[in-house]
C-alpha atoms as a PDB file:
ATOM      1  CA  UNK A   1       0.000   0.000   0.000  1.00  0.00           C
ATOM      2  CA  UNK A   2       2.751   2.448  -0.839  1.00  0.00           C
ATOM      3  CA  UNK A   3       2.133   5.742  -2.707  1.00  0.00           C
ATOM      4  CA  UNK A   4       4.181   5.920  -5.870  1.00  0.00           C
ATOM      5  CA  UNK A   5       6.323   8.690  -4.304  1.00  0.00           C
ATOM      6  CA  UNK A   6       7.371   6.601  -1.573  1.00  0.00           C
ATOM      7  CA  UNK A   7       7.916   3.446  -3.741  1.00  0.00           C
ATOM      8  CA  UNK A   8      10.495   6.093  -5.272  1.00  0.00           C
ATOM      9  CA  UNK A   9      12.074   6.925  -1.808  1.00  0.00           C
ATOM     10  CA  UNK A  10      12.768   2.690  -1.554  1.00  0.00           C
ATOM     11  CA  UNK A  11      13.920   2.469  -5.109  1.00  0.00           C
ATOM     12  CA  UNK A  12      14.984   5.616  -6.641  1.00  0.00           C
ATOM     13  CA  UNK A  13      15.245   4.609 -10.014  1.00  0.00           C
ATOM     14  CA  UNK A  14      11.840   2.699  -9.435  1.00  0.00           C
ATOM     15  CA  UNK A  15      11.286  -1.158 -10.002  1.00  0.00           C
ATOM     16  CA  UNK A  16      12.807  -3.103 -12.781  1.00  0.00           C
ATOM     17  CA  UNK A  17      12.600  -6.749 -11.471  1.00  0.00           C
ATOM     18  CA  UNK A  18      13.270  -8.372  -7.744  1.00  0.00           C
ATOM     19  CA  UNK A  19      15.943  -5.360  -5.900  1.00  0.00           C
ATOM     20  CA  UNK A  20      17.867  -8.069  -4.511  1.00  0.00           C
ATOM     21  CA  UNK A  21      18.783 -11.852  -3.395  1.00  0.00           C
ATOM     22  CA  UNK A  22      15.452 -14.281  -3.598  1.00  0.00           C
ATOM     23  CA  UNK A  23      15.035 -15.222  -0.184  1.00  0.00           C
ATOM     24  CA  UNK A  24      15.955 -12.186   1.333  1.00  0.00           C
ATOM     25  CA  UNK A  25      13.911 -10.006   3.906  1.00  0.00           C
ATOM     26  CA  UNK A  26      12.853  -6.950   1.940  1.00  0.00           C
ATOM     27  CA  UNK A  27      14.866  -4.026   3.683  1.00  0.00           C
ATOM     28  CA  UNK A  28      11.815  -2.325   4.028  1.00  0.00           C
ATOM     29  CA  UNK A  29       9.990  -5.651   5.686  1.00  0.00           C
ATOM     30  CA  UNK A  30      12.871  -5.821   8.317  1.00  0.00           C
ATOM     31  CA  UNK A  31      11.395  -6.576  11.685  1.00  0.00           C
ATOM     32  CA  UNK A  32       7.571  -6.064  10.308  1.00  0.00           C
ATOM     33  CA  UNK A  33       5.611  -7.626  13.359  1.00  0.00           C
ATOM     34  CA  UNK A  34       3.303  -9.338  11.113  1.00  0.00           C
ATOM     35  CA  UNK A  35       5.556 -10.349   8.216  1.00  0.00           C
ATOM     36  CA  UNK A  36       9.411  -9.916   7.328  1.00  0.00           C
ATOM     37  CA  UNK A  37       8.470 -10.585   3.444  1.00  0.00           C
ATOM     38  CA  UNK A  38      11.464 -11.689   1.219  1.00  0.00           C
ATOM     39  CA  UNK A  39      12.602 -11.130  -1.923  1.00  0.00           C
ATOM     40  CA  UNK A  40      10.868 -13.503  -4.666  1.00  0.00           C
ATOM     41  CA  UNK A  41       8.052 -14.400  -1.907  1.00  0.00           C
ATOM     42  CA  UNK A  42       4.460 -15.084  -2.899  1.00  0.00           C
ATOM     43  CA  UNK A  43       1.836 -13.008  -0.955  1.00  0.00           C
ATOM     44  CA  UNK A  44      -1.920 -14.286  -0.019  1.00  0.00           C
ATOM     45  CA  UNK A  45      -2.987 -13.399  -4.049  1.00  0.00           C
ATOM     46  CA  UNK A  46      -1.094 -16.611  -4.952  1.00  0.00           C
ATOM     47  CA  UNK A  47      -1.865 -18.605  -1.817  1.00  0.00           C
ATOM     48  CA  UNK A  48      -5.437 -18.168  -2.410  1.00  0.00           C
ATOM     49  CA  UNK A  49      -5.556 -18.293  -6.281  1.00  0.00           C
ATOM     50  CA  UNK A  50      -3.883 -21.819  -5.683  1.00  0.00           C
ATOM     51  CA  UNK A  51      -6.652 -22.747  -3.104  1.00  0.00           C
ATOM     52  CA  UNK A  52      -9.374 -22.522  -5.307  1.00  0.00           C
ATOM     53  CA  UNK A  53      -7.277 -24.025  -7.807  1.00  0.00           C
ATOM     54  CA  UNK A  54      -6.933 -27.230  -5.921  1.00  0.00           C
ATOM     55  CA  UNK A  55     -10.676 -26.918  -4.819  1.00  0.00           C
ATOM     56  CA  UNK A  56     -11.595 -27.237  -8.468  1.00  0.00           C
ATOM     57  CA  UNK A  57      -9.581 -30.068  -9.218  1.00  0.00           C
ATOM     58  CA  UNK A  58     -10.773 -32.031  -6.224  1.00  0.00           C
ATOM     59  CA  UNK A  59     -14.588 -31.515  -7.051  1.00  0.00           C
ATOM     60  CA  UNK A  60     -14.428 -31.208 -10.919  1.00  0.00           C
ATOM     61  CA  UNK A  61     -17.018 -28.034  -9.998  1.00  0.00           C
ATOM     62  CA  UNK A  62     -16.897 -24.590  -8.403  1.00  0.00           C
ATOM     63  CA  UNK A  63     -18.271 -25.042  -4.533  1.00  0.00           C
ATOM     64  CA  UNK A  64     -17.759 -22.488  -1.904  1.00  0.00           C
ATOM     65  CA  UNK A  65     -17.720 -25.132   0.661  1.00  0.00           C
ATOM     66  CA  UNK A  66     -14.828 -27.069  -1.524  1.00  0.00           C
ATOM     67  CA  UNK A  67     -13.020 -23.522  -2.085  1.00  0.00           C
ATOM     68  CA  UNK A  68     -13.588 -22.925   2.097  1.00  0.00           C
ATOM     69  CA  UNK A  69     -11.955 -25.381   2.479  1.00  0.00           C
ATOM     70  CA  UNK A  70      -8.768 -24.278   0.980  1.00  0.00           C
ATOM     71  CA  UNK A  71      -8.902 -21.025   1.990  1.00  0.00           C
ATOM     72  CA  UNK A  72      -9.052 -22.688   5.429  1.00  0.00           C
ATOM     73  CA  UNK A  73      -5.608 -23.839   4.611  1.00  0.00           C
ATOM     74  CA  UNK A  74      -4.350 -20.427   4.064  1.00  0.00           C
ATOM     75  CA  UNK A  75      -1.657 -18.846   5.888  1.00  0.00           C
ATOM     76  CA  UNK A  76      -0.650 -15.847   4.740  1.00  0.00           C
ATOM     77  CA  UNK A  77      -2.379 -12.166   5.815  1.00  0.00           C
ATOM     78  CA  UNK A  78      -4.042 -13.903   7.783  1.00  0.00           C
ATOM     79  CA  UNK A  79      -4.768 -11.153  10.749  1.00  0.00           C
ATOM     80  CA  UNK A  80      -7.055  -8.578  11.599  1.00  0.00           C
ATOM     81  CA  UNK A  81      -5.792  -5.943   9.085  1.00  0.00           C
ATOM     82  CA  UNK A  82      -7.386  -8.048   6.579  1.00  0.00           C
ATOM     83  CA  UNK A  83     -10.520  -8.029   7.849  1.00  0.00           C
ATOM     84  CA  UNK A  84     -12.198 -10.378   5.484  1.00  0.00           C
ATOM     85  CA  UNK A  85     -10.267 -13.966   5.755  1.00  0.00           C
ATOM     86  CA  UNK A  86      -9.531 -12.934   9.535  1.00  0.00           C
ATOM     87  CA  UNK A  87     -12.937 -13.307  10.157  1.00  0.00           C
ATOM     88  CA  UNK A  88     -13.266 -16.568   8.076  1.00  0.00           C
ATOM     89  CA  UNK A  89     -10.647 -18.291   9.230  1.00  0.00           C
ATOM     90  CA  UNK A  90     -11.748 -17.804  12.950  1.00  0.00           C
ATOM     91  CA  UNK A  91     -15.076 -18.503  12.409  1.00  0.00           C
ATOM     92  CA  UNK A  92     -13.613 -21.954  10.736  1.00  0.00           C
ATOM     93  CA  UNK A  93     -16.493 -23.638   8.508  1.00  0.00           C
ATOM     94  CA  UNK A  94     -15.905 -23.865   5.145  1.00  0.00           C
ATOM     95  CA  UNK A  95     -19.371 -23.848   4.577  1.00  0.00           C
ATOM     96  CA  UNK A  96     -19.664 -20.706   5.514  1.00  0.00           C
ATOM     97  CA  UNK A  97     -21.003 -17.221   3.164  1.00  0.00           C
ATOM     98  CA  UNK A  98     -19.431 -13.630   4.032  1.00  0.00           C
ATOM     99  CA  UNK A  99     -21.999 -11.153   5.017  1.00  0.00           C
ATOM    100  CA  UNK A 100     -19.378  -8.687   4.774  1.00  0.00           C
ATOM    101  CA  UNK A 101     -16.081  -7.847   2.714  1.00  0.00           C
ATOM    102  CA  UNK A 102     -16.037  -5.542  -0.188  1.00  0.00           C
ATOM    103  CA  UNK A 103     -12.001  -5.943  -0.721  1.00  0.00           C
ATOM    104  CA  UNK A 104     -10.649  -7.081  -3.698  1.00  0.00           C
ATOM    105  CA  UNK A 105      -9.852 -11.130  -2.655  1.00  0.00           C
ATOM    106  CA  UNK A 106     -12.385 -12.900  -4.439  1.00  0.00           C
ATOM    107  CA  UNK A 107     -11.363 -10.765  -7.884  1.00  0.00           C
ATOM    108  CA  UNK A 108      -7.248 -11.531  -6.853  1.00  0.00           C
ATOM    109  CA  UNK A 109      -7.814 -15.450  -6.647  1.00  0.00           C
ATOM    110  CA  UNK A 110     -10.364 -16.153  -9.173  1.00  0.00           C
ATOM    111  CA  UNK A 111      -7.867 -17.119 -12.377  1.00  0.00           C
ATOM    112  CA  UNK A 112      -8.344 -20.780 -12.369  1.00  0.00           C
ATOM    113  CA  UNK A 113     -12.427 -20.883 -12.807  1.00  0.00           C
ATOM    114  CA  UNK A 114     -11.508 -18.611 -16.219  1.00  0.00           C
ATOM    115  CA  UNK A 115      -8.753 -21.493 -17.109  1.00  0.00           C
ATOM    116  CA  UNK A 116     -11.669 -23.998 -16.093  1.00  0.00           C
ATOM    117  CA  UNK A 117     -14.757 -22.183 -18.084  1.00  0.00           C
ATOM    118  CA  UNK A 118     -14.748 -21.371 -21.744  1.00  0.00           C
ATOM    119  CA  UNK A 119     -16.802 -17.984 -22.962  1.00  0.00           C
ATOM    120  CA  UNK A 120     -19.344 -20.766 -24.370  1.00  0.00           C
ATOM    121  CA  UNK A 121     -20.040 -21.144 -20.462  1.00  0.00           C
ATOM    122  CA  UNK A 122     -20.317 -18.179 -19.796  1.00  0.00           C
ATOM    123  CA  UNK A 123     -23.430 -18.497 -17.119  1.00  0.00           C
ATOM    124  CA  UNK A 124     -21.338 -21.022 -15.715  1.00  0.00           C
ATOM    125  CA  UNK A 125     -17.894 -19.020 -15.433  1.00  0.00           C
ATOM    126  CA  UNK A 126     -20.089 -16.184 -13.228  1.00  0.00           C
ATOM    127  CA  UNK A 127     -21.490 -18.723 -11.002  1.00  0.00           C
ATOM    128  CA  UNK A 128     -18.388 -20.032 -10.478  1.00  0.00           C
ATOM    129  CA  UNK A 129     -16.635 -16.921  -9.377  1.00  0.00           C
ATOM    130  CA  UNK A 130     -19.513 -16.061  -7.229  1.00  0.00           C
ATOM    131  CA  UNK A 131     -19.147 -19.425  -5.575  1.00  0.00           C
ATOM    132  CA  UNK A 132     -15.412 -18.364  -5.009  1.00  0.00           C
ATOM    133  CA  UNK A 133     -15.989 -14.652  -3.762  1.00  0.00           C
ATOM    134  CA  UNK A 134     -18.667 -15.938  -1.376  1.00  0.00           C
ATOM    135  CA  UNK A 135     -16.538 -17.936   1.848  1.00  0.00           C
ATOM    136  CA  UNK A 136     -14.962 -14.419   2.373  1.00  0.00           C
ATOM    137  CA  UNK A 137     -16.280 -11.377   0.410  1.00  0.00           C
ATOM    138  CA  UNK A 138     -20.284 -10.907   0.610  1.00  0.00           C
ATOM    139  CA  UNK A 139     -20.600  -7.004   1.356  1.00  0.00           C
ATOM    140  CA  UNK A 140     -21.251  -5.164  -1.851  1.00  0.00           C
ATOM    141  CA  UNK A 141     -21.680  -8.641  -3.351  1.00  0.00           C
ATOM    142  CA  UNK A 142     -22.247  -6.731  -6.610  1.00  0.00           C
ATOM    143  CA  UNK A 143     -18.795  -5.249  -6.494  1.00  0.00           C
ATOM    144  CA  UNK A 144     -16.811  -8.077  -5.553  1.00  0.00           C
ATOM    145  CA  UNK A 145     -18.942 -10.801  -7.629  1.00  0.00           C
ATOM    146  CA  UNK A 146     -18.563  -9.011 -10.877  1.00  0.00           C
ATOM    147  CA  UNK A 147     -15.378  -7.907 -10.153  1.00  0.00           C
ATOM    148  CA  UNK A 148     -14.167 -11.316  -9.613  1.00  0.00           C
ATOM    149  CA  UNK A 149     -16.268 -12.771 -13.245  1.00  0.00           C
ATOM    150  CA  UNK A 150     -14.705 -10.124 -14.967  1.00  0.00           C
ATOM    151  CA  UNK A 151     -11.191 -10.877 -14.391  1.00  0.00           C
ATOM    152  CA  UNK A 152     -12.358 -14.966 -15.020  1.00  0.00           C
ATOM    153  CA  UNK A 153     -14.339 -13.451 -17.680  1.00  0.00           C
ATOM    154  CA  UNK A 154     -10.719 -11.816 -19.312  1.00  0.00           C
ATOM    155  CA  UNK A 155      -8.485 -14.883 -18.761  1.00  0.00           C
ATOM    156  CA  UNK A 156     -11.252 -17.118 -20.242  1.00  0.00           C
ATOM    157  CA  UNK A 157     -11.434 -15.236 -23.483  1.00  0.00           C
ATOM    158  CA  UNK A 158      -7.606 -14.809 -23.658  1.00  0.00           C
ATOM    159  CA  UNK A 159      -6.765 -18.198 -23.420  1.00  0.00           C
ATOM    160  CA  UNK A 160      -8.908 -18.684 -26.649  1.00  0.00           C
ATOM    161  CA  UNK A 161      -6.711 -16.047 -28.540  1.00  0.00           C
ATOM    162  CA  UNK A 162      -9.485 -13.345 -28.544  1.00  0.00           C
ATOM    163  CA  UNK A 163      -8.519  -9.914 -29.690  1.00  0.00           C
ATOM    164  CA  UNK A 164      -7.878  -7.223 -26.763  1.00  0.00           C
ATOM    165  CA  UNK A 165     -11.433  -5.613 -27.784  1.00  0.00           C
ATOM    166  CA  UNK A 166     -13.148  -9.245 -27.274  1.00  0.00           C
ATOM    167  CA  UNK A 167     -11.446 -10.445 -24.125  1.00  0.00           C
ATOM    168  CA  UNK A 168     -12.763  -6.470 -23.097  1.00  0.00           C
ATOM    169  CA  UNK A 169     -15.902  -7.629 -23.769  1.00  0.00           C
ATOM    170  CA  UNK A 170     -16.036 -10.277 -22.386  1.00  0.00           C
ATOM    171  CA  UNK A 171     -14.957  -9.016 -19.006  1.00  0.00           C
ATOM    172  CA  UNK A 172     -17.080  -6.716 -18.876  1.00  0.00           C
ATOM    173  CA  UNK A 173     -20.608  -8.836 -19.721  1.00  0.00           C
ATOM    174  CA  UNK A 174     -19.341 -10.854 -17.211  1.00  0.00           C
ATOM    175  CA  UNK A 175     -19.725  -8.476 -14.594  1.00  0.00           C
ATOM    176  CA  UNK A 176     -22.746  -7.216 -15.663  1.00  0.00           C
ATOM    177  CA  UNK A 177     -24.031 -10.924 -15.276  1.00  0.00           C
ATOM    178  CA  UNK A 178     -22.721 -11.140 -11.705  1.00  0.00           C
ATOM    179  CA  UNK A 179     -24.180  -7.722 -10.977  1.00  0.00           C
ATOM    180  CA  UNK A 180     -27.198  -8.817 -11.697  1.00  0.00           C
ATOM    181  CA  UNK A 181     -27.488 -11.834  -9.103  1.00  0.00           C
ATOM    182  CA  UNK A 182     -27.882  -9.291  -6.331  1.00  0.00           C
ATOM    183  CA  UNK A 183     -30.604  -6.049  -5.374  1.00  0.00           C
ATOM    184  CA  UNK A 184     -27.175  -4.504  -4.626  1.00  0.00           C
ATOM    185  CA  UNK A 185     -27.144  -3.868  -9.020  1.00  0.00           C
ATOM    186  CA  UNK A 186     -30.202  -1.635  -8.708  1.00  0.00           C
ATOM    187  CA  UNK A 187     -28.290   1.179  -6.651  1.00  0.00           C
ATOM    188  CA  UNK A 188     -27.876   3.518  -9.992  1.00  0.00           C
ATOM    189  CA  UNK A 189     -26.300   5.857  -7.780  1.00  0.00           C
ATOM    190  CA  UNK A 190     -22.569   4.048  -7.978  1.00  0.00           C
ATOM    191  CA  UNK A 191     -20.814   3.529 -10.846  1.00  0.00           C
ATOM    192  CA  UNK A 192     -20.393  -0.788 -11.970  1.00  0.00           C
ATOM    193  CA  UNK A 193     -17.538  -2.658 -12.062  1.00  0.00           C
ATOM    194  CA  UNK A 194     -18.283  -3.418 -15.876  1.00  0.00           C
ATOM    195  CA  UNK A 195     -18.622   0.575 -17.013  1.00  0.00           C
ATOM    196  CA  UNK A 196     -15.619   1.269 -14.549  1.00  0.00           C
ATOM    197  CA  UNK A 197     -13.655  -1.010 -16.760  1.00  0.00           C
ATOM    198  CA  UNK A 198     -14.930   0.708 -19.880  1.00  0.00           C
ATOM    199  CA  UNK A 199     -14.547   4.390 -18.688  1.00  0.00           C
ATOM    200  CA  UNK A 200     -10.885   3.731 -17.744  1.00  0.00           C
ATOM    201  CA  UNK A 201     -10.286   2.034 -21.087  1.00  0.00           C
ATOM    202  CA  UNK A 202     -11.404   4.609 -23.160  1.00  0.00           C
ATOM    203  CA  UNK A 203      -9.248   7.278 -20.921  1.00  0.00           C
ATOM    204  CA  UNK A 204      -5.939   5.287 -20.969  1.00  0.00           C
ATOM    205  CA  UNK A 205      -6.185   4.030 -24.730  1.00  0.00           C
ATOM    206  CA  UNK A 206      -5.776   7.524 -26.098  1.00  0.00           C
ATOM    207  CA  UNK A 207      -2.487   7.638 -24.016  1.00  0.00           C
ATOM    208  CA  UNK A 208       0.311   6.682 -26.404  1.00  0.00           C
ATOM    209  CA  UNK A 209       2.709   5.716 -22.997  1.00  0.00           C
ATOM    210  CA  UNK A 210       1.192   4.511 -19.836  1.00  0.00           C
ATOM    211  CA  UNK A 211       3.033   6.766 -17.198  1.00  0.00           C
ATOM    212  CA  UNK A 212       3.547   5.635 -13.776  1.00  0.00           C
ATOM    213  CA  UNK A 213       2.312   9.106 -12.011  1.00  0.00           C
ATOM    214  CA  UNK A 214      -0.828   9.374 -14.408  1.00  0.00           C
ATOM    215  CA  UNK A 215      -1.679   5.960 -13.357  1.00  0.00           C
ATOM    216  CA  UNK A 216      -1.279   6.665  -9.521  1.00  0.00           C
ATOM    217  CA  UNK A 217      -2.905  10.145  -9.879  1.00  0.00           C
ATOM    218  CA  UNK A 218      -5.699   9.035 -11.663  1.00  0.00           C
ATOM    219  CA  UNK A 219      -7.024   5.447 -10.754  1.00  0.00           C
ATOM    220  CA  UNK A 220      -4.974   4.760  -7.777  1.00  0.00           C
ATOM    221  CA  UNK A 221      -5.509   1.117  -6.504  1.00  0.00           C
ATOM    222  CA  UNK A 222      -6.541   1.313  -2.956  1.00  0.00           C
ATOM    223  CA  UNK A 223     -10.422   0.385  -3.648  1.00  0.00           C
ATOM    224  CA  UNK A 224     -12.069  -2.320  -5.722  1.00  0.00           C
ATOM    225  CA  UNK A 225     -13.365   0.137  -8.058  1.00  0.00           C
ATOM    226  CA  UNK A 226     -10.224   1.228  -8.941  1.00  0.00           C
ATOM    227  CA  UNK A 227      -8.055  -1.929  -8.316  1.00  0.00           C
ATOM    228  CA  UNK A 228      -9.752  -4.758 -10.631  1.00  0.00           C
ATOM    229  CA  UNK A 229     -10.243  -2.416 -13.333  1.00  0.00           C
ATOM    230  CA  UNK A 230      -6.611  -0.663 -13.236  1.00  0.00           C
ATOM    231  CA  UNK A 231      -5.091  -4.508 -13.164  1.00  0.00           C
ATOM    232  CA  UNK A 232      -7.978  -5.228 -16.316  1.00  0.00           C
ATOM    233  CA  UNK A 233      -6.695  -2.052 -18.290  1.00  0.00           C
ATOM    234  CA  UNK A 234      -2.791  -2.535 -18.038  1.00  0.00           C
ATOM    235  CA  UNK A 235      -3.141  -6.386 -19.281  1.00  0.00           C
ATOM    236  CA  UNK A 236      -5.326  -5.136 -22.532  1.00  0.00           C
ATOM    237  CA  UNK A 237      -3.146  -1.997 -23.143  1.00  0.00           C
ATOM    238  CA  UNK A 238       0.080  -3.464 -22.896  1.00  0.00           C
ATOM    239  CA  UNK A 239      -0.973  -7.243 -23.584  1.00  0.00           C
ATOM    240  CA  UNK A 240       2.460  -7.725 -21.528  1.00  0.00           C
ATOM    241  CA  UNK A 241       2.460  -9.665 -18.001  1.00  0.00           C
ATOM    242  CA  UNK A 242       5.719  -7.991 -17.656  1.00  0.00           C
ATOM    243  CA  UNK A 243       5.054  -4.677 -18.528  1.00  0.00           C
ATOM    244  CA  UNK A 244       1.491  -5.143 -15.969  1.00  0.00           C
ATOM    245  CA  UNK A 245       3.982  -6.285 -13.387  1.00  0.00           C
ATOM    246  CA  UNK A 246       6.268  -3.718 -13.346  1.00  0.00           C
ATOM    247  CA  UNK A 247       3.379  -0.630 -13.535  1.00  0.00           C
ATOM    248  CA  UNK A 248       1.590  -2.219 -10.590  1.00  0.00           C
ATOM    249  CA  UNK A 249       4.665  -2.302  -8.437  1.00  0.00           C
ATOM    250  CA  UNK A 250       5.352   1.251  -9.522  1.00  0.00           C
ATOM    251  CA  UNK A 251       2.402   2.532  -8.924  1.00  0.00           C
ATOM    252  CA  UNK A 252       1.876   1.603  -5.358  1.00  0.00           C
ATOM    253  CA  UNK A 253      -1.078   0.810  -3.632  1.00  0.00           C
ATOM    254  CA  UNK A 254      -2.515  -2.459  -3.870  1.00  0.00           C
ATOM    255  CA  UNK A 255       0.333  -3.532  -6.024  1.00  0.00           C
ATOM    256  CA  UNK A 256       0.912  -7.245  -5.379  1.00  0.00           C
ATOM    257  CA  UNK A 257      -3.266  -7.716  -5.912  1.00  0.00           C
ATOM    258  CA  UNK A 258      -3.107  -5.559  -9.592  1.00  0.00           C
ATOM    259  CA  UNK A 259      -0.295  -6.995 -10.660  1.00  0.00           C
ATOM    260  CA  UNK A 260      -1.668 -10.239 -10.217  1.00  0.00           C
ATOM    261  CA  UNK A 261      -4.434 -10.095 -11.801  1.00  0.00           C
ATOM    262  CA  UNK A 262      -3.176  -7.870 -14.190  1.00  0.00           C
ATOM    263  CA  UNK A 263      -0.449 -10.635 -14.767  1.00  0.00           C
ATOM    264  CA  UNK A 264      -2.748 -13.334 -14.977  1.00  0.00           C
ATOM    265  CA  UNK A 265      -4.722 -11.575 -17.751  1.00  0.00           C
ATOM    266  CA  UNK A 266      -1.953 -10.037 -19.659  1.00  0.00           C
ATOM    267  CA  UNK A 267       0.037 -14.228 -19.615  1.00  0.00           C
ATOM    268  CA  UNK A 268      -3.369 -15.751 -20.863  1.00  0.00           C
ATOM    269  CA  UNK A 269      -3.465 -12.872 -23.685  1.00  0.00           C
ATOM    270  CA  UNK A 270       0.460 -13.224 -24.397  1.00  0.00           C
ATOM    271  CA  UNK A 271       2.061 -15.921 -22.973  1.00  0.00           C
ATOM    272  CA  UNK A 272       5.520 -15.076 -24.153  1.00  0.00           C
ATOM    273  CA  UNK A 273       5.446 -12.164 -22.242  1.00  0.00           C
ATOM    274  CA  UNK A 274       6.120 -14.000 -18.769  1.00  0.00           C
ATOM    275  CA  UNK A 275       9.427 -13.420 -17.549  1.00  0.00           C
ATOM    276  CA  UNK A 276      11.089 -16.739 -17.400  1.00  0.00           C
ATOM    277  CA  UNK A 277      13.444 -15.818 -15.106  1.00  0.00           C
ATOM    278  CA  UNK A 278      11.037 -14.032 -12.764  1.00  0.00           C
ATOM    279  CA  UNK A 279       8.609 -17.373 -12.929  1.00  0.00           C
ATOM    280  CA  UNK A 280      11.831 -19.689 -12.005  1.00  0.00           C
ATOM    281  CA  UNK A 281      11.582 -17.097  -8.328  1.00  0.00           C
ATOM    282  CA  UNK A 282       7.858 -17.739  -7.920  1.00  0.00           C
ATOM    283  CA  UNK A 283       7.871 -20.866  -8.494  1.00  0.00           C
ATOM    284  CA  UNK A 284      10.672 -21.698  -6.115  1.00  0.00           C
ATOM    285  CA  UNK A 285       8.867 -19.117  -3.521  1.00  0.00           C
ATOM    286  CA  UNK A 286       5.464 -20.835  -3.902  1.00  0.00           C
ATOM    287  CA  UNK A 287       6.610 -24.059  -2.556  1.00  0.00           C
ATOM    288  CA  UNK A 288       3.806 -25.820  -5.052  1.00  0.00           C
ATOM    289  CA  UNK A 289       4.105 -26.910  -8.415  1.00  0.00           C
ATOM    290  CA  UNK A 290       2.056 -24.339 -10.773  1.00  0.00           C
ATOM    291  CA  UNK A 291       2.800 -25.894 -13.761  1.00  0.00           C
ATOM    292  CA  UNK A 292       1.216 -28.812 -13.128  1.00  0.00           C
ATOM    293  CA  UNK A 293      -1.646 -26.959 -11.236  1.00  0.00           C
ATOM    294  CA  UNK A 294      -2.053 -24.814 -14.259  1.00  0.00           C
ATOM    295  CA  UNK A 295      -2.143 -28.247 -16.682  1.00  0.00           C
ATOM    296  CA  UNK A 296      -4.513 -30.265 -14.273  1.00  0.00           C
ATOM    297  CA  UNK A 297      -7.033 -27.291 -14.572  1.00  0.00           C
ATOM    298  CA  UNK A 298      -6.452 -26.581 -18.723  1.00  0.00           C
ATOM    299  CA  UNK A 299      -7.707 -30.689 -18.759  1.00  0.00           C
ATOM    300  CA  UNK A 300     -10.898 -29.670 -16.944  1.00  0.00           C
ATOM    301  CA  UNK A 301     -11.688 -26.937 -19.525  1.00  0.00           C
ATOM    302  CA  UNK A 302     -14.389 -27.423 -21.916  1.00  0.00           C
END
């Protein structure tokens, strides 16, 4: 949750790749009382996008109880800051659906039901990432819903090789579908998730360079309006999962959420623009084998 000013004042020159040994404490982590995070480390985005990974290869379906489950397992952030999987993992039943929790989780872990669900299924995709969102995140169930089926909604229509203005499309009737599950919809009042996603696109695709202070000015991620549709935008506009990466850390706020989403998005779209070398760190930090995770899900899609 840095401002882009004072990601400057840690890295002067601002971030170009991992600033340091993998498996080092950040030197801005040093003695953090909840976390000394190092260098190459996964945070809770991966954890949990893992955990509802493995809770869709175990029932061959999306279940919130099955994706409780998993989350159950999860370690990391896991304390009252973050309100929403504090509460969840105290309360302990897997079974369980959020009456609050408007954050940005369910949006941050919901890649593998878009790996899972073609656009052909698309009713199914949405009820899938509602079934995800709903163990921890059932505030503004609107919000989080869509913004979770619109991110599934992007990855799904990537990984067929859909243009940028398809996979856009995609997204975005996807969270208009989710939307509509709850009265929440009706409140004309606030701005969707699915014309959030279109009003930033058409600002940011007349800008012939994406500029870090714009970005942070502008649509700073510290609020799911702002953060799933910011992480959305710089996967179309760059249709890069490096060049996402790198914005999202510069920018600040909720970086590691944006960039991976953003990330996720951007790979499905262009997969030769993961870092190799970067992946080799995560996947050594992870401690689980994504490749096969990734493979066991692409068998499941149909």
């Amino acid at each position: 949750m840095l401002s882009d000013s004072d990601v400057l004042r840690w890295y002067p020159k601002g971030i170009s790749g991992f600033h340091g040994r993998p498996g080092d404490v950040i030197p801005r982590c040093s003695g953090n009382s909840k976390h000394e995070w190092r260098i190459g480390e996964t945070t809770d985005d991966t954890e949990q996008t893992i955990a509802v990974a493995k809770a869709l290869l175990n029932t061959q379906e999306a279940s919130h109880t099955a994706v409780g489950r998993e989350l159950l397992k999860c370690r990391k952030s896991v304390h009252p800051g973050v309100k929403s999987m504090w509460t969840f993992q105290e309360l302990g039943d897997p079974s369980r659906t959020a009456l609050d929790g408007d954050g940005c989780g369910a949006a941050m872990r919901v890649a593998p039901v878009g790996v899972v669900y073609s656009p052909d299924r698309l009713d199914e995709l949405v009820r899938a990432a509602y079934e995800s969102s709903i163990p921890t995140h059932g505030g503004q169930l609107a919000t989080c819903a869509a913004a979770a089926a619109a991110v599934a909604g992007a990855i799904s229509a990537a990984l067929e090789g859909k243009p940028v203005a398809e996979v856009l499309n995609l997204a975005m009737q996807a969270a208009r579908k989710a939307e509509a599950f709850t009265a929440a919809s009706r409140d004309k009042a606030k701005p969707t998730i699915a014309v959030s996603i279109r009003e930033m696109y058409e600002d940011l695709s007349t800008h012939d360079t994406l500029l870090v202070g714009d970005l942070a000015e502008k649509y700073f991620p510290n609020r799911p309006e702002t953060k799933v549709p910011l992480a959305i935008n710089l996967a179309l506009l760059t249709e890069s999962a490096e060049q996402t990466i790198l914005l999202a850390a510069n920018v600040g706020g909720d970086s590691d959420s944006v960039a991976s989403i953003g990330g996720a998005i951007a790979g499905a779209l262009r997969p030769d623009s993961v870092n190799e070398a970067w992946f080799d760190v995560v996947q050594t930090g992870s401690g689980d084998d994504l490749v096969d995770i990734a493979e066991a899900l692409a068998k499941l899609r149909c």
